[in-house]
N, C-alpha and C. Protein backbone atom coordinates (compact mmCIF):
# COMPACT_ATOMS: atom_id res chain seq x y z
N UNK A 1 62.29 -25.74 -39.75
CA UNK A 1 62.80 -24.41 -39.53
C UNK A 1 62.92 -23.66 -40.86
N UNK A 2 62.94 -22.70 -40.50
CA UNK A 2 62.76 -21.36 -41.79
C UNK A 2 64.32 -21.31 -42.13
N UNK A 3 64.52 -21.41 -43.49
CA UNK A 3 66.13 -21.15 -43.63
C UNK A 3 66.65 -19.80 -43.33
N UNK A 4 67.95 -19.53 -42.91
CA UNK A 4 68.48 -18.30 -42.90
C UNK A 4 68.72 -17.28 -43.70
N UNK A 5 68.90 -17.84 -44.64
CA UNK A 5 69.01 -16.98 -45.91
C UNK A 5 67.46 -16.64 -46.58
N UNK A 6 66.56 -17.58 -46.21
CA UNK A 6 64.87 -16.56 -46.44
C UNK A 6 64.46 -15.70 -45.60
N UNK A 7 64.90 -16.48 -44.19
CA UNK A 7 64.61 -15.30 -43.10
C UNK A 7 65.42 -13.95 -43.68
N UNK A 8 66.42 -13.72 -44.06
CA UNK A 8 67.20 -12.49 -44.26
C UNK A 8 66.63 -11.88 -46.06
N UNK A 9 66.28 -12.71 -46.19
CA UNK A 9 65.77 -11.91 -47.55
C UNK A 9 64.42 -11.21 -46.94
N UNK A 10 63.67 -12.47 -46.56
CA UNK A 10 62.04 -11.37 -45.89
C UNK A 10 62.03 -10.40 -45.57
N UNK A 11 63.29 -10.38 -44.63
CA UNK A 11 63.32 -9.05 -43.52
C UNK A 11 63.82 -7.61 -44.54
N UNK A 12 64.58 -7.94 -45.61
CA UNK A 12 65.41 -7.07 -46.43
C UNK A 12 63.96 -6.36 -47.28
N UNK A 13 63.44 -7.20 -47.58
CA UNK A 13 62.18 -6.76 -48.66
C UNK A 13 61.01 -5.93 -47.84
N UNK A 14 60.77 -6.11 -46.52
CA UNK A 14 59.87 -5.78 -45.79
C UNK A 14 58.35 -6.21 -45.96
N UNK A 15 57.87 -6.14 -47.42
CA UNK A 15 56.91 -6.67 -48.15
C UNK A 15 56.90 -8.01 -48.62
N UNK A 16 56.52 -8.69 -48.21
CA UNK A 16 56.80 -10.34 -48.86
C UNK A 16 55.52 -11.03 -49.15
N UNK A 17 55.25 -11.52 -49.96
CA UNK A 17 54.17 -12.45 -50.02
C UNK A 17 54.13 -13.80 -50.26
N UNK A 18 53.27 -14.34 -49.55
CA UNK A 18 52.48 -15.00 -49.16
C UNK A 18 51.31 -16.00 -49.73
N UNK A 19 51.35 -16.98 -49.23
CA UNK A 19 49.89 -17.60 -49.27
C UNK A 19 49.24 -18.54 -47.95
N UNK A 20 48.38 -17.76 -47.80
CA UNK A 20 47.98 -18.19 -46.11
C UNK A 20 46.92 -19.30 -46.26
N UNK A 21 46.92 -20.01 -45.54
CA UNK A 21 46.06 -21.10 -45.61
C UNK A 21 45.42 -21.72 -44.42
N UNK A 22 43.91 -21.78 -44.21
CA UNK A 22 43.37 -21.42 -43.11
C UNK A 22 42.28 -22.36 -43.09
N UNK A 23 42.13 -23.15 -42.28
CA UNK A 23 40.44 -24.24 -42.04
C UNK A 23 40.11 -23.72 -40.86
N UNK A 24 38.39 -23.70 -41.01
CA UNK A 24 37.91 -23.53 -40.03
C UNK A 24 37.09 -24.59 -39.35
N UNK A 25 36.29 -24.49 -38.05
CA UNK A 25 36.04 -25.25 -37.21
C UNK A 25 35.30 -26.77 -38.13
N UNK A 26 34.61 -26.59 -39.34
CA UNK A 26 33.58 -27.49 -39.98
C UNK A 26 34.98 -28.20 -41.06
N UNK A 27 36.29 -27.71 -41.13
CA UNK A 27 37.62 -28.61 -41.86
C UNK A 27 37.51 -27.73 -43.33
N UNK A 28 36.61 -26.75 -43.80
CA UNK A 28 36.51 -25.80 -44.90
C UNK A 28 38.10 -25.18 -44.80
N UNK A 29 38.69 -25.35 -46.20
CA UNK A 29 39.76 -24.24 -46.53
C UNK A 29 39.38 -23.37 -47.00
N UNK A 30 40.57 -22.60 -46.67
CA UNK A 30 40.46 -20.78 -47.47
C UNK A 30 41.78 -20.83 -47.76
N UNK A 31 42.56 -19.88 -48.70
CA UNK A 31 43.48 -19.75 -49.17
C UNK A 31 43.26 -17.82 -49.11
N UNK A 32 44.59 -17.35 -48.97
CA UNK A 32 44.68 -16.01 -49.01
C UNK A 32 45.98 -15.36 -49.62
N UNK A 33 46.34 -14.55 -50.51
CA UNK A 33 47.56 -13.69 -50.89
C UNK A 33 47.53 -12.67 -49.68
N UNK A 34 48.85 -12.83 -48.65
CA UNK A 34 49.19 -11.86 -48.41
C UNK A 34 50.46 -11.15 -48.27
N UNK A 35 50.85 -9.87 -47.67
CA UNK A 35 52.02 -9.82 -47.85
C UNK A 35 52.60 -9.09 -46.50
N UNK A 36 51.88 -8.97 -45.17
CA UNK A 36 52.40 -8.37 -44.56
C UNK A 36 52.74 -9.84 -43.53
N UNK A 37 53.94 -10.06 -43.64
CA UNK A 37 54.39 -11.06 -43.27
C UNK A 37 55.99 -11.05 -42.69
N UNK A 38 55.90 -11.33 -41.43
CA UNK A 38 57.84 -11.24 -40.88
C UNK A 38 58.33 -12.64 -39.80
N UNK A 39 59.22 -12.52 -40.68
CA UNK A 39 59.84 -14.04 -39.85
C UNK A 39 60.25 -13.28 -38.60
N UNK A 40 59.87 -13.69 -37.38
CA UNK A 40 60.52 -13.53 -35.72
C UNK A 40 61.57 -14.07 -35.83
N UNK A 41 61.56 -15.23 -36.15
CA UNK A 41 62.97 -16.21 -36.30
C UNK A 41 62.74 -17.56 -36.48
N UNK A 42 63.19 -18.43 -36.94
CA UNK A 42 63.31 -19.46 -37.95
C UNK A 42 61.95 -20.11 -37.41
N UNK A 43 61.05 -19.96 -36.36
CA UNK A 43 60.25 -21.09 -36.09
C UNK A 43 58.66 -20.22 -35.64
N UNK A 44 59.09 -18.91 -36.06
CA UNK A 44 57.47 -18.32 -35.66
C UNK A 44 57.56 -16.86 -36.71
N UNK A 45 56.35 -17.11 -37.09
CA UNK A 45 56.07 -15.74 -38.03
C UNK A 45 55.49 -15.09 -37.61
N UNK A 46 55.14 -13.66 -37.80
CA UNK A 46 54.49 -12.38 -37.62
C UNK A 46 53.61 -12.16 -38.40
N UNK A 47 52.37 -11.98 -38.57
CA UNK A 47 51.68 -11.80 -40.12
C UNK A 47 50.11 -10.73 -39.79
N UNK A 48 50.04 -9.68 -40.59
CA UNK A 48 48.55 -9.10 -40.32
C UNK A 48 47.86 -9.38 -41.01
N UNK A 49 45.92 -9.52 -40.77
CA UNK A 49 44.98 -9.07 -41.60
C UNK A 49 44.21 -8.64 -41.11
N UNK A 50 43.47 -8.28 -42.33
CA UNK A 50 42.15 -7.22 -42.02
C UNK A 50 41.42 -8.15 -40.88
N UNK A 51 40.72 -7.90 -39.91
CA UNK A 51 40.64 -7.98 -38.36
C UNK A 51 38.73 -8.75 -38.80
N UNK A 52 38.32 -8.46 -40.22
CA UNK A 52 37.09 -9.13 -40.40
C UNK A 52 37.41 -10.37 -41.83
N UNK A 53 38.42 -10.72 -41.92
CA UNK A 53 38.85 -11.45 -43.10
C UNK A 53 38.32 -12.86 -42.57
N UNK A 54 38.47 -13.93 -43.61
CA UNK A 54 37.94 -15.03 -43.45
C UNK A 54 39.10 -15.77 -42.74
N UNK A 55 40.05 -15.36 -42.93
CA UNK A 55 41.58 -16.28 -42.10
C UNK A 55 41.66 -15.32 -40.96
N UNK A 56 41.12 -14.49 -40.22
CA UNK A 56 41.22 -13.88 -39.34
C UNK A 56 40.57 -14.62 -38.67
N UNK A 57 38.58 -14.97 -38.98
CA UNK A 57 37.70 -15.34 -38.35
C UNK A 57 38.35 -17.05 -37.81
N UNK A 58 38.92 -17.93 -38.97
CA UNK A 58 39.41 -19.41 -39.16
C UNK A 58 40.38 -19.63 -37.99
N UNK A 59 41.23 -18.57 -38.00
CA UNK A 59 42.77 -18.66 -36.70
C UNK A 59 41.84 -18.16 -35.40
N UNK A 60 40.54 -17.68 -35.41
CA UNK A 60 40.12 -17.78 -33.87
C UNK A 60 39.74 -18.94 -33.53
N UNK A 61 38.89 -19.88 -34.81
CA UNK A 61 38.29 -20.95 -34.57
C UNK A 61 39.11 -21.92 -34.18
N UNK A 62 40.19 -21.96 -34.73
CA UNK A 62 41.20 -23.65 -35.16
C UNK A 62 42.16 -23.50 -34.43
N UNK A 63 42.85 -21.98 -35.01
CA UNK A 63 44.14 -21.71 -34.97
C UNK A 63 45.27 -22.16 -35.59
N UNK A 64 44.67 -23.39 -36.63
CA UNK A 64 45.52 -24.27 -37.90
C UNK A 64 45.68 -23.13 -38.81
N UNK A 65 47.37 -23.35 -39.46
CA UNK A 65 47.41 -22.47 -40.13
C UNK A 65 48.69 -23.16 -41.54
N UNK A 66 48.59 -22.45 -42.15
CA UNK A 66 50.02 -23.18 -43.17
C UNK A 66 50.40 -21.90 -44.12
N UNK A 67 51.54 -21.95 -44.39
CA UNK A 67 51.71 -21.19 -45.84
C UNK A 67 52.78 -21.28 -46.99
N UNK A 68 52.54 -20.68 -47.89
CA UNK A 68 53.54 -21.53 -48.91
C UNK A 68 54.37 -20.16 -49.34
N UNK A 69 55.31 -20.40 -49.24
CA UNK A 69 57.24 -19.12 -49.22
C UNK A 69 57.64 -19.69 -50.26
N UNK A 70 57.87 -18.80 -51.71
CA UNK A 70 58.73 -19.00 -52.26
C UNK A 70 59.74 -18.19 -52.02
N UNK A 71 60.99 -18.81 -52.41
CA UNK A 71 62.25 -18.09 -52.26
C UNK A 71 62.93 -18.63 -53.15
N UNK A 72 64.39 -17.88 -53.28
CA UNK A 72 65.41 -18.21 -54.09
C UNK A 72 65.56 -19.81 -54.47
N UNK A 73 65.18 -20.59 -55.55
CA UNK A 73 65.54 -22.11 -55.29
C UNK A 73 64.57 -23.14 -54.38
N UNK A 74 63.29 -22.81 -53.72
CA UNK A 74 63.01 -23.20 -52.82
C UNK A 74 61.44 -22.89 -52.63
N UNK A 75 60.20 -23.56 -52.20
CA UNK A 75 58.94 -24.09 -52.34
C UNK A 75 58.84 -24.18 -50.77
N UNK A 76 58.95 -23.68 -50.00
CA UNK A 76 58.51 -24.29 -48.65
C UNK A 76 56.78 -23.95 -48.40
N UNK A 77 56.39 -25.51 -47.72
CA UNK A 77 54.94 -25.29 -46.82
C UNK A 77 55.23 -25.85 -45.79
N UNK A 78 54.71 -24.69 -44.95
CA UNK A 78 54.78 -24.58 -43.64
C UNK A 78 53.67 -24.44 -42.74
N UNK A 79 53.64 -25.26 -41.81
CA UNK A 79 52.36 -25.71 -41.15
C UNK A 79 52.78 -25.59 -39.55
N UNK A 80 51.60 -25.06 -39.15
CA UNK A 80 51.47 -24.63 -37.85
C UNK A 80 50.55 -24.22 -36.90
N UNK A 81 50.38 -23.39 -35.45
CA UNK A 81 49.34 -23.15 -35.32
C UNK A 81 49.51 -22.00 -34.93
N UNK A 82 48.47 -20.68 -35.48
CA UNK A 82 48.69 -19.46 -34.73
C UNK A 82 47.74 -18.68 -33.84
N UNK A 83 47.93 -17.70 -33.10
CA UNK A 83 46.96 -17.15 -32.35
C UNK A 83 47.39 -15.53 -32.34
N UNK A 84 46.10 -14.87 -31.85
CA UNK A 84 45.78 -13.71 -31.86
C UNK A 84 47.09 -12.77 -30.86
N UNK A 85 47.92 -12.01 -31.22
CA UNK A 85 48.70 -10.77 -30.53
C UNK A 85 48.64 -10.03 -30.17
N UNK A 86 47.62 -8.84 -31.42
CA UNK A 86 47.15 -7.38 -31.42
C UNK A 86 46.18 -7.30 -32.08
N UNK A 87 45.09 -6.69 -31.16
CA UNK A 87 43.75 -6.34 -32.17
C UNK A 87 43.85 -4.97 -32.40
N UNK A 88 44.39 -4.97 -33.29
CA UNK A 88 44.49 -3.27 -33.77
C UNK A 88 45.92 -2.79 -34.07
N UNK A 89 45.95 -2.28 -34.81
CA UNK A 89 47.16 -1.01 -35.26
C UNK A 89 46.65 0.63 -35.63
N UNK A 90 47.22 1.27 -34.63
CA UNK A 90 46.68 2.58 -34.35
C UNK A 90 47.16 3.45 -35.87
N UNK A 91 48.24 2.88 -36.38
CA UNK A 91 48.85 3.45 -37.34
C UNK A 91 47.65 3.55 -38.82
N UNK A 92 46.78 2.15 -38.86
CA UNK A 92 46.50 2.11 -40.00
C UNK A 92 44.88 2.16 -39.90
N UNK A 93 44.73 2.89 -40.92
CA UNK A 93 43.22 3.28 -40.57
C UNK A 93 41.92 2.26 -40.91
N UNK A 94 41.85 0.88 -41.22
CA UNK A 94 40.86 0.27 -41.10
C UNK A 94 41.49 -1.04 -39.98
N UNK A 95 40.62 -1.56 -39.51
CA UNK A 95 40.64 -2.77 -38.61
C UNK A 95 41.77 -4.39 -39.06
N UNK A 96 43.09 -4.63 -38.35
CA UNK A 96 43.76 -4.86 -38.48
C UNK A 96 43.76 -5.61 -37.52
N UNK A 97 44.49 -7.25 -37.41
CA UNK A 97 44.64 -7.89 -36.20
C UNK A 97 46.38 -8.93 -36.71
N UNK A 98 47.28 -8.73 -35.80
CA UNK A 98 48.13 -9.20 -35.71
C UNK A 98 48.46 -10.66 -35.08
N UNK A 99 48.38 -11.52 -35.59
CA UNK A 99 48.90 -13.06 -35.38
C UNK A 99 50.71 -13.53 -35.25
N UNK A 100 50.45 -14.53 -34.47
CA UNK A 100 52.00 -15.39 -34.45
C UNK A 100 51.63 -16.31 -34.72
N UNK A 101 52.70 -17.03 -35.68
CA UNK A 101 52.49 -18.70 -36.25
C UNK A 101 53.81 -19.15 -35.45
N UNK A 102 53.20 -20.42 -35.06
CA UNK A 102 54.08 -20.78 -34.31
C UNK A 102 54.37 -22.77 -34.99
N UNK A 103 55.69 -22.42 -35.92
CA UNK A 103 56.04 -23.34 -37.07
C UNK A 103 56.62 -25.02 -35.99
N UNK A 104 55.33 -25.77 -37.02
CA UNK A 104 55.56 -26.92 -36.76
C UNK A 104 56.28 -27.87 -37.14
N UNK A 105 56.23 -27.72 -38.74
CA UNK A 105 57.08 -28.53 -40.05
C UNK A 105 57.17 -27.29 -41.12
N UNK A 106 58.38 -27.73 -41.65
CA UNK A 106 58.47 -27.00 -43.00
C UNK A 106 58.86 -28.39 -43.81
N UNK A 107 58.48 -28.25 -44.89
CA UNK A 107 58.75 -29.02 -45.95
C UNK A 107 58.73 -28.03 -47.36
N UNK A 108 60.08 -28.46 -48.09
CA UNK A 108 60.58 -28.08 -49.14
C UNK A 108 59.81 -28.65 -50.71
N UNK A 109 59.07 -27.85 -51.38
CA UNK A 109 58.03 -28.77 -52.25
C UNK A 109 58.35 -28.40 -53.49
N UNK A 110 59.63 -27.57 -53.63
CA UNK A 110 60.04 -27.61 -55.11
C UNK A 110 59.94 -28.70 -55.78
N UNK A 111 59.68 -28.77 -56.92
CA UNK A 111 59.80 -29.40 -57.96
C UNK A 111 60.96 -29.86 -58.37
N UNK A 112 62.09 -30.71 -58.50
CA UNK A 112 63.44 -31.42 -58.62
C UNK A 112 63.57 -30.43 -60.20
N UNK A 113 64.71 -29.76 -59.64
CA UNK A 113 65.24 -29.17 -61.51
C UNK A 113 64.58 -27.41 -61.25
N UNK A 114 63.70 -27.04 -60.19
CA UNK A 114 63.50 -25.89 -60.41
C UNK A 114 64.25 -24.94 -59.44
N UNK A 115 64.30 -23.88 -59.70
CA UNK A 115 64.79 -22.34 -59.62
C UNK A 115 64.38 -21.43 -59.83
N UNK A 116 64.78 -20.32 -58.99
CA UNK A 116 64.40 -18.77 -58.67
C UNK A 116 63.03 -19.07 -58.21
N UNK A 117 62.31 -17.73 -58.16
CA UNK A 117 61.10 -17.44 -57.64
C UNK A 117 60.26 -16.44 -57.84
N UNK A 118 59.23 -16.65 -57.49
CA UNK A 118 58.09 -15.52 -58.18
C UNK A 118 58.66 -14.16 -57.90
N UNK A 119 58.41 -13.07 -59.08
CA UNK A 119 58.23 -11.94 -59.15
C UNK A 119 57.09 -11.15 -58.58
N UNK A 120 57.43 -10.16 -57.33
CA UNK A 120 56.25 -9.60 -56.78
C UNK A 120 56.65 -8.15 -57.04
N UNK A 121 55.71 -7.31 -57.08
CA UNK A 121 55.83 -5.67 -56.79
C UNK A 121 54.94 -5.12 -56.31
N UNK A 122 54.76 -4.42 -55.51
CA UNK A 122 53.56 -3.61 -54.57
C UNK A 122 53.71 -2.35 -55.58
N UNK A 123 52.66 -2.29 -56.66
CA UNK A 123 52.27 -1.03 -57.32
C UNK A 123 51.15 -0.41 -56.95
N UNK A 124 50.52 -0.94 -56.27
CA UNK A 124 48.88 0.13 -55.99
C UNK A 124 49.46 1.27 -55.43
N UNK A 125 48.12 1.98 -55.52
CA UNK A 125 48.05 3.60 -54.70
C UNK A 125 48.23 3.37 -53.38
N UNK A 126 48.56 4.30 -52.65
CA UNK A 126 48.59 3.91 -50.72
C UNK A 126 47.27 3.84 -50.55
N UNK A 127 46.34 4.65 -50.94
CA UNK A 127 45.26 4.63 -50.58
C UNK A 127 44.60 3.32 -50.71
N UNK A 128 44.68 2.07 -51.49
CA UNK A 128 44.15 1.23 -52.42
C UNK A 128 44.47 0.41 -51.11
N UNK A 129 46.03 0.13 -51.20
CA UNK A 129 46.46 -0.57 -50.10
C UNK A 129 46.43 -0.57 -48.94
């Protein structure tokens, strides 16, 4: 389970990132930075991508999925399986597809002795993004 206190930070930041991690049907990984990402609640995530991405194409094939959350004190990978929600968001103007992960294990992979967590900032142009 997703701790409470990450779930409530995610939700506070709105923007969170990510690292998505995705095999497809032949056992090939992909790895992805992303950041549009929302905990539902401690055991299933919310997450978009571009609707032609390589972890878009991988979660139709497999539907295996994992990702790695840093937070305050804390390293979690989290493994699971997700599937397709929404093909499309009317709001945003290129091709977008919305997934649920639906969390199997979390495991805590800090390093013994470490603390805090990565520094992120969303500086691009809107347009960029």
């Amino acid at each position: 389970m997703i701790p409470k206190e990450l779930i409530d930070f995610m939700r506070t930041l709105g923007v969170f990132p990510v690292v998505l991690g995705t095999v497809d049907k032949d056992s090939n990984l992909h790895l992805a930075f992303i950041t549009w990402v929302y905990p539902v609640d401690d055991r299933t995530l919310r997450f978009a991508l571009s609707s032609n991405a390589t972890s878009a194409k991988n979660i139709a094939e497999t539907g295996k999925v994992s990702f790695m959350i840093f937070g305050a004190n804390t390293a979690l990978a989290i493994y699971g399986k997700a599937k397709l929600i929404l093909d499309g968001i009317e709001e945003v103007r290129f091709p977008v597809s919305v997934f649920e992960a639906f969390i199997e294990r979390v495991d805590n992979v800090l390093f013994p002795g470490g603390i805090g967590f990565i520094r992120f900032e969303k500086t691009a142009l809107e347009e960029k993004a």
